[in-house]
Protein backbone atom coordinates (compact mmCIF):
# COMPACT_ATOMS: atom_id res chain seq x y z
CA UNK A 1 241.48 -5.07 52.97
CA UNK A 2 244.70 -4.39 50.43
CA UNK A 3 244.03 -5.65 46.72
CA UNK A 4 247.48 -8.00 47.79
CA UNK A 5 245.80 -9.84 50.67
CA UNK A 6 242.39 -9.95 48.76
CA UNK A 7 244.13 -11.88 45.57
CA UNK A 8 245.64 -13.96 47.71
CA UNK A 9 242.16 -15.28 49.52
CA UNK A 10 240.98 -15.51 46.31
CA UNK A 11 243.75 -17.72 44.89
CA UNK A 12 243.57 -19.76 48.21
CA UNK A 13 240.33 -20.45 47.38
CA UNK A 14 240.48 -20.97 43.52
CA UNK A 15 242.82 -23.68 44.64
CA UNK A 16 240.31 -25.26 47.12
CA UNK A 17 237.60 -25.54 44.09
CA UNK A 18 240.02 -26.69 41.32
CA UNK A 19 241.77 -28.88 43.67
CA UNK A 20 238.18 -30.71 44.69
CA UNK A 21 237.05 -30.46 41.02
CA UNK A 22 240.28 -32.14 39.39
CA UNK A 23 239.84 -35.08 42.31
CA UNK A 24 236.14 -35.25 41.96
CA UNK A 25 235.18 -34.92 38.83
CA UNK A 26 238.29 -35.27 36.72
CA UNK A 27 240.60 -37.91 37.85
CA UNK A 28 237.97 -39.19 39.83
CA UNK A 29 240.04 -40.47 42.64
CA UNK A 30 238.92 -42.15 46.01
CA UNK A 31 236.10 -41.75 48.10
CA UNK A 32 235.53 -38.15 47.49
CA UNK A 33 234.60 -39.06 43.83
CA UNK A 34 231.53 -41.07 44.80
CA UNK A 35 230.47 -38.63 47.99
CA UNK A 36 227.17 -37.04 47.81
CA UNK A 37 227.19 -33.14 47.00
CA UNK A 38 226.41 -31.95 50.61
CA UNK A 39 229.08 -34.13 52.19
CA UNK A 40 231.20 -32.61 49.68
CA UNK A 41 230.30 -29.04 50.56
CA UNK A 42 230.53 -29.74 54.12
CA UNK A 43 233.93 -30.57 53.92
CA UNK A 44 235.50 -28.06 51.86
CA UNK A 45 233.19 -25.14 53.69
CA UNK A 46 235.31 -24.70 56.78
CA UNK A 47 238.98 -23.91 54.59
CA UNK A 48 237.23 -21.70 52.40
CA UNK A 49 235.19 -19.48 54.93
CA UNK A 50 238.91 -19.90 57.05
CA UNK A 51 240.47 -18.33 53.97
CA UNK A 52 237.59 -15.69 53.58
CA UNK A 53 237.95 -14.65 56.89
CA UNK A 54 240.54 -15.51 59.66
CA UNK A 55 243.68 -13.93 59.79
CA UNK A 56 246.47 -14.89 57.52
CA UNK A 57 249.99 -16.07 59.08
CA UNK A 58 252.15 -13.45 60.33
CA UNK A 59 254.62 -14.50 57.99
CA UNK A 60 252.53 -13.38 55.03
CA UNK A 61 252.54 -9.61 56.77
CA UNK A 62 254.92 -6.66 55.34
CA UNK A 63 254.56 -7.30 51.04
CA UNK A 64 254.03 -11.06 52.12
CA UNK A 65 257.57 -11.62 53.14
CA UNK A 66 259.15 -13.49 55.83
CA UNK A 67 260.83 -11.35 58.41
CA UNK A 68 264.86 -11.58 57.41
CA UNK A 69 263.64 -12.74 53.58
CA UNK A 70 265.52 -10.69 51.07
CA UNK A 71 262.82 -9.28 48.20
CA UNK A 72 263.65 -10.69 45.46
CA UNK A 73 260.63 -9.67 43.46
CA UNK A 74 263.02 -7.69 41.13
CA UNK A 75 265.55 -10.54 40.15
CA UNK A 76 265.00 -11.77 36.82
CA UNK A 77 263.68 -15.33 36.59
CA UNK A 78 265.03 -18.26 34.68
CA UNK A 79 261.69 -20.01 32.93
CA UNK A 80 261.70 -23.67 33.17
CA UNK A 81 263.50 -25.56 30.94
CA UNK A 82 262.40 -29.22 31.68
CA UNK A 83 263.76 -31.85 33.80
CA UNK A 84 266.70 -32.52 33.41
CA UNK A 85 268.09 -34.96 30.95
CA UNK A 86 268.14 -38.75 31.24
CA UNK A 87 271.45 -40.60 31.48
């Protein structure tokens, strides 16, 4: 497996665990808050073993661009500056 496609499993699945931390544990919101462990595991198994192991979209094939996509991996990026101001 490329070092491309494994960081991006990996970051599919970081967001997976953060995501279910934040909710659980952090902002403590709705039912999954109060769930028992297992339950929790249950749930959240299948997307991570689906992002361990199934095959990612086709769209994600050739540098993980979109077939007619321009790369624009070499453009320079503006950072954020904020929202923008209140009238």
């Amino acid at each position: 497996m490329p070092d491309t496609e494994r960081n991006l499993r990996a970051s599919l699945i970081s967001t997976q665990i953060v995501g279910m931390v934040m909710n659980r544990y952090i902002w403590q919101i709705g039912t999954i808050a109060t769930l028992p462990a297992p339950s929790v595991t249950d749930l959240i198994a299948p997307t991570i073993q689906h992002y361990l192991a199934d095959p990612l979209p086709p769209s994600l094939s050739d540098d993980s661009r979109s077939p007619g996509r321009p790369d624009r991996s070499s453009e320079s990026r503006q950072p954020f500056s904020g929202p923008p101001p209140s009238r």
